[in-house]
Protein backbone atom coordinates (compact mmCIF):
# COMPACT_ATOMS: atom_id res chain seq x y z
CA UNK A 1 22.00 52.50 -42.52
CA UNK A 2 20.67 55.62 -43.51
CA UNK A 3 22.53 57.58 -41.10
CA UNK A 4 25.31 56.12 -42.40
CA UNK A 5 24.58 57.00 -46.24
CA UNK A 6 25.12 60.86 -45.25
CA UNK A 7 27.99 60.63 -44.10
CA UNK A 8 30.38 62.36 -46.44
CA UNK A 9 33.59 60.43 -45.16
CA UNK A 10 32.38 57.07 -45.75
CA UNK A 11 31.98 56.12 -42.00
CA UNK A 12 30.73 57.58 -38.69
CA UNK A 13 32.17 57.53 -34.92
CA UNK A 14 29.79 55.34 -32.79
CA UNK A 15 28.34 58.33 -30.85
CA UNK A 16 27.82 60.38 -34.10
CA UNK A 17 25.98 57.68 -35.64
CA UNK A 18 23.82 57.47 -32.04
CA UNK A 19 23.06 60.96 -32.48
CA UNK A 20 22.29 60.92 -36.57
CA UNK A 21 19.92 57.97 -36.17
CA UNK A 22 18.30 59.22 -33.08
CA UNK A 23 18.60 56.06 -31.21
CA UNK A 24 19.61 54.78 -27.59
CA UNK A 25 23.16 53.53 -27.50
CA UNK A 26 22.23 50.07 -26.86
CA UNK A 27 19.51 49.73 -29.76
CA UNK A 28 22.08 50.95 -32.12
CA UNK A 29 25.21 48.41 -30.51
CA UNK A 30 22.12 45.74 -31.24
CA UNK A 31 21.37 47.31 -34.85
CA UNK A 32 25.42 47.11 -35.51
CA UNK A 33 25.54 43.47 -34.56
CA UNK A 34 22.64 42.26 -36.68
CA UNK A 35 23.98 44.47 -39.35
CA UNK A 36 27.59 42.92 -39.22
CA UNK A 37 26.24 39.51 -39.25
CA UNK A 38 24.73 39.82 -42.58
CA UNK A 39 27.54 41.56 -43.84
CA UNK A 40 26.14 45.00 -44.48
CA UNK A 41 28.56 47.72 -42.05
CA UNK A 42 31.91 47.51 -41.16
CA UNK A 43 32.98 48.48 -37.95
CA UNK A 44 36.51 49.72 -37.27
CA UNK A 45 38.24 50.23 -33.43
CA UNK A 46 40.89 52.27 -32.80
CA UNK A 47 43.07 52.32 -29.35
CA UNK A 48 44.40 55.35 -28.46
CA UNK A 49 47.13 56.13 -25.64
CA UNK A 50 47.62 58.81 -23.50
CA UNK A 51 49.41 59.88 -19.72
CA UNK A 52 47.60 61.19 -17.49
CA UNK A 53 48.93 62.76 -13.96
CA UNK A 54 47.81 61.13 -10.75
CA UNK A 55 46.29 63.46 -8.51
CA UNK A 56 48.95 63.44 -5.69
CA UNK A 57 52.87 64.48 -6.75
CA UNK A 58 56.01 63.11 -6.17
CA UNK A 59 56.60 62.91 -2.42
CA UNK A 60 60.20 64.14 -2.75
CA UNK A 61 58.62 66.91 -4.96
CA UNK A 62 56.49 67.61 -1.76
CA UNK A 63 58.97 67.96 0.52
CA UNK A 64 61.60 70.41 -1.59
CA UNK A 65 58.97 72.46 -2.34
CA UNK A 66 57.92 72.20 1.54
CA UNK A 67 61.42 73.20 2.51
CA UNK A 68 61.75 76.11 -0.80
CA UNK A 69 58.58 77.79 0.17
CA UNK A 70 59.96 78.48 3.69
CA UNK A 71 62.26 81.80 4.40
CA UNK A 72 62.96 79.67 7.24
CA UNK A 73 64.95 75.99 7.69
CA UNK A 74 62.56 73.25 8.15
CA UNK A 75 62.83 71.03 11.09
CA UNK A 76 61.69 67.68 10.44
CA UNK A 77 59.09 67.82 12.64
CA UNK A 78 57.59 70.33 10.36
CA UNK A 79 58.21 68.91 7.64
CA UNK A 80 57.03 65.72 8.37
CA UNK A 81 53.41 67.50 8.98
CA UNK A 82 52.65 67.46 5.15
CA UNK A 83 53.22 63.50 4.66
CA UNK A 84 50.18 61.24 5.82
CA UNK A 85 52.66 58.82 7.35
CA UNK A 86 56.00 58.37 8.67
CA UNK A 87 56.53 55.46 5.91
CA UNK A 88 55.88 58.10 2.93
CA UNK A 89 58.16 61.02 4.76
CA UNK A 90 61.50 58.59 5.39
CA UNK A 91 60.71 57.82 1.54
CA UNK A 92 60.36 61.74 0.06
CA UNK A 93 63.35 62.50 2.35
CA UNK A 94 65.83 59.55 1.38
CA UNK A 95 64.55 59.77 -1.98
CA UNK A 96 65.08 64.00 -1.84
CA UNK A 97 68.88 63.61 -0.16
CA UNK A 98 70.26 60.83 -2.80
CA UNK A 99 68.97 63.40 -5.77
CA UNK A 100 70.93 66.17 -3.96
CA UNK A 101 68.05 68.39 -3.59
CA UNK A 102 68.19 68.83 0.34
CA UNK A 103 70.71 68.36 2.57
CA UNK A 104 70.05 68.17 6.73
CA UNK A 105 71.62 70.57 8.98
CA UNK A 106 71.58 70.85 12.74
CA UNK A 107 69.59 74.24 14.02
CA UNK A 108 68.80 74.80 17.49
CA UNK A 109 65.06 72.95 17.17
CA UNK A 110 66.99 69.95 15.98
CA UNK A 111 67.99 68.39 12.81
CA UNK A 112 66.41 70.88 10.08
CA UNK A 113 66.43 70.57 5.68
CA UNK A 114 68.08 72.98 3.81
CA UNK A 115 67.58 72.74 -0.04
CA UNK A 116 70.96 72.35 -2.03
CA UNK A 117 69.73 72.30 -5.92
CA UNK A 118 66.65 73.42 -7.24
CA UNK A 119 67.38 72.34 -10.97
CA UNK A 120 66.39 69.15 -9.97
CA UNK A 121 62.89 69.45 -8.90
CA UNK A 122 62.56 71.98 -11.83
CA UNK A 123 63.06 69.40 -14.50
CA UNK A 124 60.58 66.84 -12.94
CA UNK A 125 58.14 69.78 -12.72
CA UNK A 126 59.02 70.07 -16.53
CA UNK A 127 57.82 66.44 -17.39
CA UNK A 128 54.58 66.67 -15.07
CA UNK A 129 53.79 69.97 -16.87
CA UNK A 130 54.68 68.20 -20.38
CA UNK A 131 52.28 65.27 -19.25
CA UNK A 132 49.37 67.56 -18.72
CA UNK A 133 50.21 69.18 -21.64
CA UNK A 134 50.21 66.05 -24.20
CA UNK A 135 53.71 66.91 -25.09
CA UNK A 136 56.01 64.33 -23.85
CA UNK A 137 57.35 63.37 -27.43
CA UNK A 138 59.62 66.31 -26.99
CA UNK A 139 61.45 65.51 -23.72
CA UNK A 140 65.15 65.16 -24.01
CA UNK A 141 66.90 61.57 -22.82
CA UNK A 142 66.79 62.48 -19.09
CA UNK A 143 63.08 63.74 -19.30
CA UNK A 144 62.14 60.70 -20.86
CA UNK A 145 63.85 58.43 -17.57
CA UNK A 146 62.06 60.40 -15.36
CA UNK A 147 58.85 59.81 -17.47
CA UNK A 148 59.54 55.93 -17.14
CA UNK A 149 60.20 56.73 -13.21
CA UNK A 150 56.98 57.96 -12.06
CA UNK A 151 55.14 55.61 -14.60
CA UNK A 152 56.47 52.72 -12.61
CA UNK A 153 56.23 54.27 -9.20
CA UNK A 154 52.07 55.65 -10.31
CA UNK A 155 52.61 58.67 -10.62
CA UNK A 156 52.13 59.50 -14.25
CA UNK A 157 48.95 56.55 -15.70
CA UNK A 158 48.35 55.66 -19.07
CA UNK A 159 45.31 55.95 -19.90
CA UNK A 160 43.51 53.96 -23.53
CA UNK A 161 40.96 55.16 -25.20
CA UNK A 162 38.96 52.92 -27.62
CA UNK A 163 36.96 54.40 -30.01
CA UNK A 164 34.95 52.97 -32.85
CA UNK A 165 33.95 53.94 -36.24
CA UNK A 166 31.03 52.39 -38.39
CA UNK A 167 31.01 52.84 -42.34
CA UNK A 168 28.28 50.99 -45.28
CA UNK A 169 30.17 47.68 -46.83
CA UNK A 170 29.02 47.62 -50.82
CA UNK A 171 26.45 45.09 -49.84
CA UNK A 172 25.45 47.86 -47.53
CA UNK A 173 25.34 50.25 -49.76
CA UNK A 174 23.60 48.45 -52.47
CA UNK A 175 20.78 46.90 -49.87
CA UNK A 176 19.95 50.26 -48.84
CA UNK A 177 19.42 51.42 -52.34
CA UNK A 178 17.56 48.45 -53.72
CA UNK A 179 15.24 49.41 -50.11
CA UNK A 180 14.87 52.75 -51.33
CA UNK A 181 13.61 52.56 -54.93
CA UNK A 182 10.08 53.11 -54.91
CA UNK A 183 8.06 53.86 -51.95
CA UNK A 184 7.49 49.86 -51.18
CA UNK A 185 7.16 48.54 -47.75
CA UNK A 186 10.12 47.45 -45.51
CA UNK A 187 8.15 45.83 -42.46
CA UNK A 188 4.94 44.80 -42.35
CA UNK A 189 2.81 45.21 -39.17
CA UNK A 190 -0.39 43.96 -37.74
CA UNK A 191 -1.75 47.69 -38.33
CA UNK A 192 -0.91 47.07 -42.05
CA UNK A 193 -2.24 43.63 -42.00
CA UNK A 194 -5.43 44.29 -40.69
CA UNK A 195 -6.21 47.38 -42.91
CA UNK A 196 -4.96 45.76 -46.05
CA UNK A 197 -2.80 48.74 -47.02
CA UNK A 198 0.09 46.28 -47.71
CA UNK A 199 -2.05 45.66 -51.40
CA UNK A 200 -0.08 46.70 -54.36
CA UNK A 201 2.98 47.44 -52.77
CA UNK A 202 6.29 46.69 -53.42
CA UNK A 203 7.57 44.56 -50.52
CA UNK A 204 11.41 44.31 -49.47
CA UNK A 205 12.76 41.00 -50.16
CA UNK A 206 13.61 38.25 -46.95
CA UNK A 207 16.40 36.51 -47.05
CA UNK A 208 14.59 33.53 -45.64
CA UNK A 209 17.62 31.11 -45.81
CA UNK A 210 19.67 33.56 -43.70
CA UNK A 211 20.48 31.96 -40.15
CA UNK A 212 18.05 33.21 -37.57
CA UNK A 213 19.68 35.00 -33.91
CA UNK A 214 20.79 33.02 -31.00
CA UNK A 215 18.62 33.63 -28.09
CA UNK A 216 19.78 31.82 -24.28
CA UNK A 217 17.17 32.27 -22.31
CA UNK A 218 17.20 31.38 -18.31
CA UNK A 219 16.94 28.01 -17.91
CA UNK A 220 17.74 25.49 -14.37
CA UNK A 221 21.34 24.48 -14.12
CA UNK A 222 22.21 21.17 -15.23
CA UNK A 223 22.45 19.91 -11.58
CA UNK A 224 18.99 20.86 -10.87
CA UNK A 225 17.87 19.26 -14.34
CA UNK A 226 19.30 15.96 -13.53
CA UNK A 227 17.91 15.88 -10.07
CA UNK A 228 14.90 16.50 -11.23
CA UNK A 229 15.35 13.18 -13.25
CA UNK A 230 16.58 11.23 -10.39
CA UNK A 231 13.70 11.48 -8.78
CA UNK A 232 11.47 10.92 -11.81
CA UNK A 233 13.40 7.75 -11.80
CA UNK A 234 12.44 7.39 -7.80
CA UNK A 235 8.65 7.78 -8.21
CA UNK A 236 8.12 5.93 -11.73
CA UNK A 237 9.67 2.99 -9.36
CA UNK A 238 7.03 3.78 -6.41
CA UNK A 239 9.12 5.53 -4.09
CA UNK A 240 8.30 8.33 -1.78
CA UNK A 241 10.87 11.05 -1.30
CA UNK A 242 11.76 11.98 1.84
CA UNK A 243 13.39 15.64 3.24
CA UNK A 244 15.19 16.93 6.34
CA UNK A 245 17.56 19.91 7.74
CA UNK A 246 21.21 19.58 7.31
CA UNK A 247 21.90 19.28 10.75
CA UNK A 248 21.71 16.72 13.24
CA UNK A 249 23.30 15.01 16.05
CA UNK A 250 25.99 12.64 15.65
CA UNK A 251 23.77 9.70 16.94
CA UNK A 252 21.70 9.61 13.68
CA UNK A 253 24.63 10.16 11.58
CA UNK A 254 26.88 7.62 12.71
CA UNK A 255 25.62 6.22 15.73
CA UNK A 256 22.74 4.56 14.38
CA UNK A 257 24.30 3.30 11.28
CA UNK A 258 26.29 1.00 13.68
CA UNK A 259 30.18 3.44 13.34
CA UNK A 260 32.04 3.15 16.07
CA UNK A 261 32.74 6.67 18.34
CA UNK A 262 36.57 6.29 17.65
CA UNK A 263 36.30 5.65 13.87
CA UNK A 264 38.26 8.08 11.85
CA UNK A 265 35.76 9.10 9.83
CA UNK A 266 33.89 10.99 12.56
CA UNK A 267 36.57 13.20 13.45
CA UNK A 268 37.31 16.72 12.64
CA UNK A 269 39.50 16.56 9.42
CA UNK A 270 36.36 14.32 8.04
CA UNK A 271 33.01 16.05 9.01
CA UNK A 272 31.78 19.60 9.82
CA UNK A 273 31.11 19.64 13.32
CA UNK A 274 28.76 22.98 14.79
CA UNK A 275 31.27 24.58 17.44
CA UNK A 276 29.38 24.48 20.80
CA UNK A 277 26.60 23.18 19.83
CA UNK A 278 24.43 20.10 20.85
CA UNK A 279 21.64 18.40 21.16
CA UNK A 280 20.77 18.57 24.62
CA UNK A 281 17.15 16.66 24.41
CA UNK A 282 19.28 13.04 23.57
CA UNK A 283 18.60 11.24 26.26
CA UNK A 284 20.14 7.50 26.59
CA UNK A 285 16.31 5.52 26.84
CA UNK A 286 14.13 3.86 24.38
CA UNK A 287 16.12 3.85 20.74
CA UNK A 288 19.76 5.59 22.19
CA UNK A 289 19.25 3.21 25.02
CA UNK A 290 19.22 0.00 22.45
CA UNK A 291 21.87 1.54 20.56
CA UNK A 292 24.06 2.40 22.90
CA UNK A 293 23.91 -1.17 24.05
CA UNK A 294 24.18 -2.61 20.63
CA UNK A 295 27.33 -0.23 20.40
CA UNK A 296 29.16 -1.71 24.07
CA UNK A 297 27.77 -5.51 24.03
CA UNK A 298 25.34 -6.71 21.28
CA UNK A 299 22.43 -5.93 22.71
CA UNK A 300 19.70 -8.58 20.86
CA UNK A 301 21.28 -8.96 17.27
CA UNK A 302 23.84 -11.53 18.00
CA UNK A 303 26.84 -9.41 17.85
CA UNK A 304 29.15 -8.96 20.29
CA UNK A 305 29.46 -5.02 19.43
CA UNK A 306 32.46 -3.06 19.29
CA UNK A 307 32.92 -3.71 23.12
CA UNK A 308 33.52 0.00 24.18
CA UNK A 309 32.07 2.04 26.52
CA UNK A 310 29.53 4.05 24.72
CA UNK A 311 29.74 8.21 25.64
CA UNK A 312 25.85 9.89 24.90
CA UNK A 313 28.23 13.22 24.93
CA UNK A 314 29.88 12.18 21.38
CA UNK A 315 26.56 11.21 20.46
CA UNK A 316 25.05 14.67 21.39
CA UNK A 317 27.22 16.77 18.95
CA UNK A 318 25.49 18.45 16.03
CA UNK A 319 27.28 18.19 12.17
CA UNK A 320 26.63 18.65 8.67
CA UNK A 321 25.29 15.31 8.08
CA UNK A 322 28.10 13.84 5.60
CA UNK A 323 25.50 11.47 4.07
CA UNK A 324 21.91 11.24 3.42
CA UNK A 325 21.25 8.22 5.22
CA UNK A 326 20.49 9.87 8.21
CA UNK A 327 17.07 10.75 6.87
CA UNK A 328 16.39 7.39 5.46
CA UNK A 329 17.63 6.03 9.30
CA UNK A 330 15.74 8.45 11.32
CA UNK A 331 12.84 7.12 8.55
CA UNK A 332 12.88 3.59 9.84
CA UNK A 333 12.67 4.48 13.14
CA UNK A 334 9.59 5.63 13.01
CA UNK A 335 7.94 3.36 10.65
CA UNK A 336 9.59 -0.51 12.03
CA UNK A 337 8.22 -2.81 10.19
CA UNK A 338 6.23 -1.35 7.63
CA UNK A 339 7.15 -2.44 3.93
CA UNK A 340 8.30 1.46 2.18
CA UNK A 341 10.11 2.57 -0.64
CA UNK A 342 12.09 5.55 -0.11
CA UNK A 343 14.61 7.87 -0.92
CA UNK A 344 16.01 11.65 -0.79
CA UNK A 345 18.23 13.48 -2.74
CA UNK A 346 19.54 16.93 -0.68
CA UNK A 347 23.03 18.31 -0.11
CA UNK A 348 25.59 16.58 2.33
CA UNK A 349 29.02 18.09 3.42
CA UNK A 350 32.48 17.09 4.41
CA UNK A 351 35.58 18.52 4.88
CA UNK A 352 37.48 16.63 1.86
CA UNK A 353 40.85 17.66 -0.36
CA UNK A 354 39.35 18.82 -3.36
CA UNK A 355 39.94 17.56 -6.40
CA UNK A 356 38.61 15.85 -9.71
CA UNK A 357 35.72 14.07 -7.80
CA UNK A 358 35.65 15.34 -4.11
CA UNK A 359 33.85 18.61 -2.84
CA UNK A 360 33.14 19.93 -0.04
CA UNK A 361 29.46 20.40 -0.79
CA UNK A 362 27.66 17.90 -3.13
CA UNK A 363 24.12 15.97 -3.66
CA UNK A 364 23.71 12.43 -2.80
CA UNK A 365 20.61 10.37 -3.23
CA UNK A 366 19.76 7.93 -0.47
CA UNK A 367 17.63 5.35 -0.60
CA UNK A 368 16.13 2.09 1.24
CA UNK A 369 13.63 -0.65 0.53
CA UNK A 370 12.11 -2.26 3.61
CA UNK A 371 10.13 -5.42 3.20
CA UNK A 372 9.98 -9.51 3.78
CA UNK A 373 11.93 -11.67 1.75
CA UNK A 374 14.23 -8.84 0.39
CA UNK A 375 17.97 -9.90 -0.34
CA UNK A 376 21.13 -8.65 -2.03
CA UNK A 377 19.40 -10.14 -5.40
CA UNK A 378 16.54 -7.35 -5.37
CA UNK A 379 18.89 -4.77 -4.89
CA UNK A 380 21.37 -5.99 -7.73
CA UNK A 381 18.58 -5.81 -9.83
CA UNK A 382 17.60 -2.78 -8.93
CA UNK A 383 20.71 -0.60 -9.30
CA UNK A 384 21.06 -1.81 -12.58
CA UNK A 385 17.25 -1.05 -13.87
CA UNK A 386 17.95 2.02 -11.92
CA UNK A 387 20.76 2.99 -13.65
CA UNK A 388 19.39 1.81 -17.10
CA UNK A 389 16.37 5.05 -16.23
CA UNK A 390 19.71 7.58 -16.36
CA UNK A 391 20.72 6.28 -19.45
CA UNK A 392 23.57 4.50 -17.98
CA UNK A 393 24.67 0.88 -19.12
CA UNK A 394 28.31 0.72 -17.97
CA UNK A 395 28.17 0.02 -14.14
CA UNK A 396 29.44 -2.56 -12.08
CA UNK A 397 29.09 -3.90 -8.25
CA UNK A 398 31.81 -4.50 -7.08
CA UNK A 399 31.63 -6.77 -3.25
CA UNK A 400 33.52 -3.54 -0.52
CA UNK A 401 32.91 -3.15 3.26
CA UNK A 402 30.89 -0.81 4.95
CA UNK A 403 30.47 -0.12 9.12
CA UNK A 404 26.53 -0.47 8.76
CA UNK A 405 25.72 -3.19 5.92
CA UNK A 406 26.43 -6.53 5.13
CA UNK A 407 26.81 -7.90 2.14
CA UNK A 408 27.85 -4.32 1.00
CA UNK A 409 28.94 -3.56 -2.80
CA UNK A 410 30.46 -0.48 -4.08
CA UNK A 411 28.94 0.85 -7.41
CA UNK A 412 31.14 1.64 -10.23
CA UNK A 413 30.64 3.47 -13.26
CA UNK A 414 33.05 3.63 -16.48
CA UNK A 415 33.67 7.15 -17.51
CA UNK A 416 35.04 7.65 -20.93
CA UNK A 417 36.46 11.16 -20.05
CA UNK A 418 39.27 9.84 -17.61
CA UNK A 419 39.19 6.18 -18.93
CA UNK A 420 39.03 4.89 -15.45
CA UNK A 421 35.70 3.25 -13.35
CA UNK A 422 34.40 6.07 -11.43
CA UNK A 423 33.18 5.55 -7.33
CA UNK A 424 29.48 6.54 -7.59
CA UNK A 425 28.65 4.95 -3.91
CA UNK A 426 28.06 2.47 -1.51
CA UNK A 427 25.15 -0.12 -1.27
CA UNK A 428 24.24 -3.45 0.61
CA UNK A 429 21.75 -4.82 3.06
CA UNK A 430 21.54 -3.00 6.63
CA UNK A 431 23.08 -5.17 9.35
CA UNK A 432 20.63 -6.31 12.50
CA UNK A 433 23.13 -4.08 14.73
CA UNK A 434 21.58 -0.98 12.64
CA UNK A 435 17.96 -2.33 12.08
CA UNK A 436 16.96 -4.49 15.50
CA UNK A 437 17.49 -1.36 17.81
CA UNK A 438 15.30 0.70 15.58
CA UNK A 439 12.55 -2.26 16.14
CA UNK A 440 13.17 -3.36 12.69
CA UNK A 441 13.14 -7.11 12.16
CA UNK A 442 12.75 -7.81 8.38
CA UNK A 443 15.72 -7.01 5.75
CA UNK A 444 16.45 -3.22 4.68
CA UNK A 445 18.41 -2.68 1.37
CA UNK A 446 20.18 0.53 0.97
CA UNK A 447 22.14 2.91 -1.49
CA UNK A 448 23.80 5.87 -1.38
CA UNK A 449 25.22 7.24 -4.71
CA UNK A 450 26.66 10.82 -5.19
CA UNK A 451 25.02 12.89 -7.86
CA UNK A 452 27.37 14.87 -9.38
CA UNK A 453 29.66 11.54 -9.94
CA UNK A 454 27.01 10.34 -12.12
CA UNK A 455 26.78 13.33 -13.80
CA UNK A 456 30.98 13.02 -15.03
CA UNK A 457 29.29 9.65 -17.42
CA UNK A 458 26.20 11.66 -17.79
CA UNK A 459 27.87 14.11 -19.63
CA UNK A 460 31.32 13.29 -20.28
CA UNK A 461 33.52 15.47 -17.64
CA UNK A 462 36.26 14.60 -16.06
CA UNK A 463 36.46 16.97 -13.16
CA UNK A 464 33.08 17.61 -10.90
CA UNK A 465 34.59 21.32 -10.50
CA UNK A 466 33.36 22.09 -14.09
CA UNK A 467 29.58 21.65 -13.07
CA UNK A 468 29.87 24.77 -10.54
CA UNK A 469 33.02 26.88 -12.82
CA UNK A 470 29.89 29.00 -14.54
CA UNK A 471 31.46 28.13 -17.37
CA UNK A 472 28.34 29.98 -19.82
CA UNK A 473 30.30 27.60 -22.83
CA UNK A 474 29.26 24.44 -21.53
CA UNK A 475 26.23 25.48 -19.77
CA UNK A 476 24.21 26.47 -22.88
CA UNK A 477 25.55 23.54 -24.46
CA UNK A 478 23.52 21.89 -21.69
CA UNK A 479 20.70 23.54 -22.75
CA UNK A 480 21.08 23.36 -26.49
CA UNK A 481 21.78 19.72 -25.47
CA UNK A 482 18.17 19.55 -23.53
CA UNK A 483 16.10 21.22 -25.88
CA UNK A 484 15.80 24.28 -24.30
């Protein structure tokens, strides 16, 4: 502010002020800001326009001049030597001919250029040389079409400026004189504390009403955030949480849950197969072995399968699992019996249309109960006191079908944002043609919900797209929204 009281026009360019204060740019951009807030500079940008030349010229300008400059005609041969390409040299010379500035002649090396008007290229020399010079207000009617000619075709660029200029407002000017009477103190520091200097001093005035800055500090994206309090949920209800890579063979992604090898959803236009790739070690004995039969006849569980032969190639074939169930699978293989709680929330992938609530690349949370006694009751009643831990009240089950469980419900949540019930996933009790061949004999009840869906109640959205559009709006109202 003092730099500014100098000044004896009232108000200083930005870099003069940078140099008159003795600042770095950016400390004085942050100075401005604060300063503008409370009302005490004014800052003032102006736009200013100007052409500027490119640094190549007109290629029909190239060639006449090509074909001027030598006492000789020019065969096109020779000219074409100055042009990068044949593309720009069929364009300077069509472009050169239909002005009338060369005509071409036969000569005894072949067709040859001989110039026909040099008034022509003289003019348009004119307007480049009244572009360099800053003068172009002065060209005449045809001066100003050629202007407009090689602005369209890049050869002539406008160029804007923007330049700012800072000046004291009159509650500028009056705060910097009240700070100036006397010889009072206008910060106080822990030097000055500690050394009691500060006594008897006249201190500036604080506004301390005056609105404090806005700081947004790094924080985890929402995603992350409500992750993390999906599995707070898990654990306060004595889960463990389970992890895994993201690929694995299509036996523990489909076969295993019981899917048929010709259902639809394990083709291409579904799932993310690996090109070339499989999993050579799958052998059909022990678990394949029981699945496999399961698959072709029944096996032990009473069902008659899906009476196909079963191929351990298709099974083989490594994917982006499309669910996380083949964790919580490959789990109960290797624990049978044993009464567990668990669950794991990771990325899954498949190759669907996107729109309002499908991506290719989302979380889902996965998760299974194992234990005697267990029934479609116990998991009813835990979705909803699951739910109830996210702060969610409006979901229903609603009875669907699923390859791999039995009774199987579909949970639905009300979203106010697109007034419609909102998939969230699939749920229901594993079917003995999924458990028995994993030597699992006692019920398994299983979920499989989709993150980001319960995010759109969470938080009101009505497309999942906005929780990865970086939109720096919503995201700090996340955070505002969170406390952080």
């Amino acid at each position: 502010m003092a730099a500014l009281s100098g000044s004896e026009e009232g108000s200083l360019g930005f870099d003069e002020l940078v140099r008159a204060s003795k600042v770095e740019p950016d400390q004085a951009r942050r100075g401005l800001t604060w300063l503008s807030s409370k009302g005490l500079v004014r800052t003032t940008e102006t736009t200013t326009a100007r052409l500027e030349p490119a640094s190549r010229i007109p290629p029909e300008l190239a060639l006449f001049e090509r074909a001027a400059s030598s006492p000789d005609p020019q065969t096109m041969r020779q000219a074409r030597q100055a042009f990068s390409s044949d593309a720009e040299f069929s364009a300077a010379l069509g472009r050169a001919r239909s002005l009338g500035w060369v005509t071409v002649a036969s000569s005894a090396e072949g067709p040859a250029l001989r110039v026909s008007d040099s008034e022509g290229p003289a003019d348009l020399k004119g307007v480049l040389d009244a572009v360099s010079a800053g003068t172009t207000g002065s060209l005449d009617g045809a001066g100003r079409e050629m202007l407009e000619d090689l602005k369209r075709r890049g050869i002539v660029n406008e160029v804007r400026t923007t330049s700012s200029s800072v000046a004291l407002t009159g509650s500028g000017r009056a705060a910097l004189s009240a700070s100036q009477e006397g010889n009072g103190l206008d910060r106080m520091t822990p030097e000055i504390l500690a050394s009691g200097a500060w006594k008897g001093q006249k201190l500036r005035p604080i506004d301390v009403a005056s609105k404090g800055a806005t700081f947004y500090p790094g924080r985890r994206h929402p995603v992350r955030d409500f992750i993390r309090e999906v599995k707070e949920a898990y654990v306060s209800m004595g889960f463990t949480e389970l992890d895994g890579g993201s690929v694995h063979p299509a036996f523990w992604n489909f076969d295993a849950l019981f899917i048929p090898q010709d259902h639809p959803g394990r083709e291409m236009q579904d799932t993310f197969y690996i090109e070339g790739m499989t999993e050579r070690t799958l052998v059909r004995k022990g678990v394949v072995d029981r699945v496999a039969s399961t698959h072709e006849g029944g096996w032990l569980t009473g069902s008659r399968g899906w009476g196909r032969p079963w191929r351990v190639e298709e099974a083989r074939r490594l994917l982006l699992r499309p669910h996380n169930t083949v964790l919580t699978v490959r789990s109960l293989s290797e624990s049978g019996n044993e009464e567990k709680r668990v669950f794991a929330v990771s990325k899954v992938y498949r190759n669907e249309n996107l729109d309002y609530k499908h991506l290719h690349e989302f979380h889902q949370m996965d998760g299974i109960m194992v234990g005697k006694g267990l029934n479609v009751r116990h998991l009813m009643g835990f979705l909803s006191e699951f739910y109830k831990k996210l702060g969610m009240r409006d979901v229903k089950l609603w009875p669907t079908y699923f390859p791999y469980t039995e009774p199987s419900m579909q949970v639905m949540g009300y979203s106010d944002a697109v007034k419609d019930w909102v998939e969230l996933g699939g749920a229901g009790v594993f079917r003995p043609e999924v458990t028995r061949p994993l030597g699992v004999t006692v019920p398994v009840l299983a979920w499989g919900p989709g993150i980001e869906r319960l995010m759109l109640l969470k938080y009101g959205l009505d497309d999942l797209r906005e929780l990865y559009g970086n939109d720096l709006t919503w995201l700090r109202g996340r955070a505002e929204h969170a406390g952080r």
